[in-house]
N, C-alpha and C. Protein backbone atom coordinates (compact mmCIF):
# COMPACT_ATOMS: atom_id res chain seq x y z
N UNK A 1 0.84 -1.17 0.00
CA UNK A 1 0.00 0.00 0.00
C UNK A 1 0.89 1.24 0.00
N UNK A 2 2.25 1.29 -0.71
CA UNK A 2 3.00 2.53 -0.97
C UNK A 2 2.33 3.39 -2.48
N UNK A 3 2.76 4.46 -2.44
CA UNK A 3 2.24 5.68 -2.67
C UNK A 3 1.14 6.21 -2.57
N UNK A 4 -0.13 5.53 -2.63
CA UNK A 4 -1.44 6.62 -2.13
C UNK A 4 -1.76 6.04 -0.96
N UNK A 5 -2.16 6.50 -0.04
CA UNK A 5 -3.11 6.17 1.24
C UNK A 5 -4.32 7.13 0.88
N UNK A 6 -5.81 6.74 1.54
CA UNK A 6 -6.46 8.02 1.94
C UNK A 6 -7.47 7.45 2.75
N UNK A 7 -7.65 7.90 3.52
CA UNK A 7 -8.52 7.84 4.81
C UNK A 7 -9.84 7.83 4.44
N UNK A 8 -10.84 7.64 4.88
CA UNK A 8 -12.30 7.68 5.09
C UNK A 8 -12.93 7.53 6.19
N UNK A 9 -13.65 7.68 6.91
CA UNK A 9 -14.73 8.10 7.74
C UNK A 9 -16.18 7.04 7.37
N UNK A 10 -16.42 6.02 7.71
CA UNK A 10 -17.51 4.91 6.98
C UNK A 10 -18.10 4.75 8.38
N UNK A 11 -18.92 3.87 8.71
CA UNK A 11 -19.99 3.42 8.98
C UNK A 11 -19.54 2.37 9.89
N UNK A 12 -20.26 1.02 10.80
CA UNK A 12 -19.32 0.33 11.15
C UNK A 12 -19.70 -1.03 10.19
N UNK A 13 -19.74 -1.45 8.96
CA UNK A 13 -19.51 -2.44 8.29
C UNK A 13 -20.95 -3.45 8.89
N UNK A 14 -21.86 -2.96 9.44
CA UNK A 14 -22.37 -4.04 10.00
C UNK A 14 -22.44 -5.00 10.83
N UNK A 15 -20.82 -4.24 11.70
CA UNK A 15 -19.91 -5.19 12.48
C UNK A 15 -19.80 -4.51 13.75
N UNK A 16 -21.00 -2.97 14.39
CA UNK A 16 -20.33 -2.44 15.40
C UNK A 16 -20.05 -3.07 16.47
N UNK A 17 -20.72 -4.16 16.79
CA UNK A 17 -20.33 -5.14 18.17
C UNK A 17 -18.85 -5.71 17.84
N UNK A 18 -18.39 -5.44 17.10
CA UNK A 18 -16.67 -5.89 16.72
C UNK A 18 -16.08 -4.69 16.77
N UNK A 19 -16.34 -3.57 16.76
CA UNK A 19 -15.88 -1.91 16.42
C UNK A 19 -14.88 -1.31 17.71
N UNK A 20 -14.33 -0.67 17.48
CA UNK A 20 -14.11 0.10 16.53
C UNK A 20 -13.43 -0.70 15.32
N UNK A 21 -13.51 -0.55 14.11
CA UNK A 21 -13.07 -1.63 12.94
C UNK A 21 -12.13 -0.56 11.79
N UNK A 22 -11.36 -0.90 11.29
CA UNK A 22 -10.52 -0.58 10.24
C UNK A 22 -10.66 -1.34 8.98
N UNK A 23 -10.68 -0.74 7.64
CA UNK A 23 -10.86 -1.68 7.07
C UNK A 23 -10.01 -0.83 5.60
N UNK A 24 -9.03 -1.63 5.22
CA UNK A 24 -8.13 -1.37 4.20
C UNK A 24 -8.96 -1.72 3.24
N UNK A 25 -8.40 -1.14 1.92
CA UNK A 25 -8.50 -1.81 0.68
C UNK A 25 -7.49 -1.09 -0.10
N UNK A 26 -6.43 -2.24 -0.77
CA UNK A 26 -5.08 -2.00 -2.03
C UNK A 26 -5.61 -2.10 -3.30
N UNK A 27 -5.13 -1.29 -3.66
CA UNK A 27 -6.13 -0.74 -5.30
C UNK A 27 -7.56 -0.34 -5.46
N UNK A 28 -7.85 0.71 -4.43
CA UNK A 28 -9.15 0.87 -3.98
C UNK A 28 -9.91 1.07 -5.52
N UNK A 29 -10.89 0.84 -6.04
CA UNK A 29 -11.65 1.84 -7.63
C UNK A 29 -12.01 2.92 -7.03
N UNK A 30 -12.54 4.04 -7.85
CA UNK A 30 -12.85 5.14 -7.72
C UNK A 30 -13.94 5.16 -6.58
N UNK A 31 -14.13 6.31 -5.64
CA UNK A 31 -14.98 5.99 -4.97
C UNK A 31 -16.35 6.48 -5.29
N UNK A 32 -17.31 6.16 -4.99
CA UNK A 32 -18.98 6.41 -5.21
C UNK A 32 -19.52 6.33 -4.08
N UNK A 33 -20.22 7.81 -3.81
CA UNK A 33 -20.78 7.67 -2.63
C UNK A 33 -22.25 7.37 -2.77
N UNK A 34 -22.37 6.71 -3.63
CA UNK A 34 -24.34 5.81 -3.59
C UNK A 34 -23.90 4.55 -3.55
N UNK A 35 -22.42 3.93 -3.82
CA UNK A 35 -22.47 2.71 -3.93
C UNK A 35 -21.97 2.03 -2.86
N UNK A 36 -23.13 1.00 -2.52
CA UNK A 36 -23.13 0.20 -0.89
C UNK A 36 -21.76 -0.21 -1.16
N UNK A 37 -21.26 -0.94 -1.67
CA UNK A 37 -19.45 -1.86 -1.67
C UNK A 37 -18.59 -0.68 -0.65
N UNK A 38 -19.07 0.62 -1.07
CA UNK A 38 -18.03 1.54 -0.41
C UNK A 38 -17.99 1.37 1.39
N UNK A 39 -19.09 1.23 1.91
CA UNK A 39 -19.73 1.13 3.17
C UNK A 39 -19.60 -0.32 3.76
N UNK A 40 -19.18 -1.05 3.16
CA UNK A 40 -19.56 -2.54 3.76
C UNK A 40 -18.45 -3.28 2.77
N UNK A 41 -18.43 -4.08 3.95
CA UNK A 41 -17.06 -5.70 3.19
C UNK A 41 -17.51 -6.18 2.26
N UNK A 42 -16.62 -6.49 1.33
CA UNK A 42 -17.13 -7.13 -0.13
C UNK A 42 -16.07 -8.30 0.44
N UNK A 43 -15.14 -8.88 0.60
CA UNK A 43 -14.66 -10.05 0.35
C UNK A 43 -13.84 -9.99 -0.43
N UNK A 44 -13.34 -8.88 -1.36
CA UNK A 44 -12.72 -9.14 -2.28
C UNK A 44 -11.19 -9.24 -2.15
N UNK A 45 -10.34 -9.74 -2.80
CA UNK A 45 -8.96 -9.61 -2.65
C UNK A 45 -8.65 -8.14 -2.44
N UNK A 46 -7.35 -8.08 -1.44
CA UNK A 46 -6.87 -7.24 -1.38
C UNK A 46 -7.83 -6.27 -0.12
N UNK A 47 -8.72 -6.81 0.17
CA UNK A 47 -9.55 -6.09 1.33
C UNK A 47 -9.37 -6.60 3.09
N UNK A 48 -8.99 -5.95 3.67
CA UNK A 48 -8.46 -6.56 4.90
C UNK A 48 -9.29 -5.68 6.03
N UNK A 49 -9.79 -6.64 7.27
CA UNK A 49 -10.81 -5.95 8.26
C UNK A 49 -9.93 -6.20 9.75
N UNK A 50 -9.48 -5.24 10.15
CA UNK A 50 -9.31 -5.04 11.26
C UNK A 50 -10.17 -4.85 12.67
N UNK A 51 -10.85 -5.53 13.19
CA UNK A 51 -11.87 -5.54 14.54
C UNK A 51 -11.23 -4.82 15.67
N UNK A 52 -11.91 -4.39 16.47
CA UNK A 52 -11.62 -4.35 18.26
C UNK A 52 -10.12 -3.19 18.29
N UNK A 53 -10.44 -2.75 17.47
CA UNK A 53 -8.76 -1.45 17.45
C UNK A 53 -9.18 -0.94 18.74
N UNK A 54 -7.69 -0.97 19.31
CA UNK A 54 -7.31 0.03 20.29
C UNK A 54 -6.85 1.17 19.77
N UNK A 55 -6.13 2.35 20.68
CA UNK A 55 -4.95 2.81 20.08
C UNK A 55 -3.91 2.73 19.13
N UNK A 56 -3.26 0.94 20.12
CA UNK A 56 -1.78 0.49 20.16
C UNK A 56 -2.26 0.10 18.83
N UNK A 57 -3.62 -0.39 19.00
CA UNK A 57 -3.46 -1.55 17.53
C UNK A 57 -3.77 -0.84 16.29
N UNK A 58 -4.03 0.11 16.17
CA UNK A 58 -4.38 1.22 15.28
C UNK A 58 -3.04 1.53 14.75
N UNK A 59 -2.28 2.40 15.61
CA UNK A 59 -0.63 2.68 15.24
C UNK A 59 0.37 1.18 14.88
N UNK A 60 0.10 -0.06 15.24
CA UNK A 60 0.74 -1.10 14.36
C UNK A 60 0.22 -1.18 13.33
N UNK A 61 -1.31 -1.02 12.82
CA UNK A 61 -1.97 -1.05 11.68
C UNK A 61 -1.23 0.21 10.76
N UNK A 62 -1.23 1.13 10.77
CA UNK A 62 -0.47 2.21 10.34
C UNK A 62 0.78 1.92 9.58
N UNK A 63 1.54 1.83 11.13
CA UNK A 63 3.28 1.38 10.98
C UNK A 63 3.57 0.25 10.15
N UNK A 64 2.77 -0.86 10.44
CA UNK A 64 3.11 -2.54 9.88
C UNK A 64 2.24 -2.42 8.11
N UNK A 65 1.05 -2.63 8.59
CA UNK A 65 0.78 -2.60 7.01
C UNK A 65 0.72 -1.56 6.30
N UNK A 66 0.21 -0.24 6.44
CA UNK A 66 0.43 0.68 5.69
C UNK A 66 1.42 1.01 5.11
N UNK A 67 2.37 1.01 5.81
CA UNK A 67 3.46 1.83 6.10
C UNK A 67 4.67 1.10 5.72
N UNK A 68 4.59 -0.47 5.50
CA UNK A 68 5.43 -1.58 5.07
C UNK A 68 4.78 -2.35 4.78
N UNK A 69 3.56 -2.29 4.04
CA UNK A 69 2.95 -3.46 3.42
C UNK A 69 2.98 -4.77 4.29
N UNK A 70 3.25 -5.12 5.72
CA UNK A 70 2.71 -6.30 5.94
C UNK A 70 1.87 -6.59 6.60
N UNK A 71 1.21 -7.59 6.32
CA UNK A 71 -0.62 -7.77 7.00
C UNK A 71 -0.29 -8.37 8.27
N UNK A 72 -1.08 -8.09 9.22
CA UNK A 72 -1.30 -7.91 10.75
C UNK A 72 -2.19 -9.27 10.61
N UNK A 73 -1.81 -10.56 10.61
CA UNK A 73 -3.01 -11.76 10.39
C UNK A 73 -2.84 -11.81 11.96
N UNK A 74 -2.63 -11.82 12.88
CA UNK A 74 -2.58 -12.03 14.09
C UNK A 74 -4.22 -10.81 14.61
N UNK A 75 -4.14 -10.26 14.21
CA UNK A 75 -5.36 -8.88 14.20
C UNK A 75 -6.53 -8.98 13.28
N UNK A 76 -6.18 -9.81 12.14
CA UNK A 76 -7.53 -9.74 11.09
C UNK A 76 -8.93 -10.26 11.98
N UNK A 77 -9.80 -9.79 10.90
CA UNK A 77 -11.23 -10.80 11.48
C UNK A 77 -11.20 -12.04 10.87
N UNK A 78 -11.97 -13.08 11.34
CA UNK A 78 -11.81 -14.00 11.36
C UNK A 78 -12.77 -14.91 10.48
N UNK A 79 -13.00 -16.25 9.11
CA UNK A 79 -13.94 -16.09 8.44
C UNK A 79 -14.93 -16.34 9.18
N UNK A 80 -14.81 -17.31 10.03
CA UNK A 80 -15.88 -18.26 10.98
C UNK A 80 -16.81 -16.92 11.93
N UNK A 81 -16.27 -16.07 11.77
CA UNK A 81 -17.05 -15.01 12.47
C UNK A 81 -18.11 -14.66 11.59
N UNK A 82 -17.80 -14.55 10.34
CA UNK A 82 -18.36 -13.62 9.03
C UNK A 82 -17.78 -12.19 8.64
N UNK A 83 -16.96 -12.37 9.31
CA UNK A 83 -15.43 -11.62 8.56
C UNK A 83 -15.17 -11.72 7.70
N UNK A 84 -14.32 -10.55 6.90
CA UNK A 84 -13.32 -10.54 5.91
C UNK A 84 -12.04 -10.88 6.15
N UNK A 85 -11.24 -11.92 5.11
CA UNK A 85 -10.07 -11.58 5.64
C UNK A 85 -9.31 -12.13 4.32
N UNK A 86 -8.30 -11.79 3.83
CA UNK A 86 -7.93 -11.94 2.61
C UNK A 86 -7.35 -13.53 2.24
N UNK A 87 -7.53 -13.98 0.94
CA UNK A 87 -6.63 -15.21 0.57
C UNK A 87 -5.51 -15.80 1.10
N UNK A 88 -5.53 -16.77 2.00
CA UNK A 88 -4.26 -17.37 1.96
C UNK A 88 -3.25 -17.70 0.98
């Protein structure tokens, strides 16, 4: 996820009893604000859901994957929950 980042402000995914939640996406498409995919987990590759952020776990989310591309699987959601969580 080097050269663009950009933040958003969404909703809680349907997931607020898991919230506060983070939720990446690498190679985001253009965004549309009528279109539900923007607001809610699609499943798709490259989409990663972070649950239950603290602080701490917010700033490793940042530092680790943003910031060096590596995914936090120790932190993802989980599928058996009805989580997202990307391809093994």
């Amino acid at each position: 996820m080097t050269g663009l980042c950009e933040v958003y402000r969404a909703g809680c995914y349907g997931l607020c009893h898991l919230g506060p939640n983070i939720v990446l996406r690498e190679n985001p498409r253009p965004k549309d604000p009528l279109q539900r995919e923007d607001f809610q987990l699609t499943g798709q590759a490259g989409e990663f859901h972070y649950p239950a952020m603290t602080v701490q776990k917010m700033v490793r989310v940042v530092e680790e994957h943003v910031a060096q591309g590596r995914v936090l699987k120790e932190l993802l959601g989980r599928l058996e929950d009805g989580l997202s969580s990307p391809p093994e």
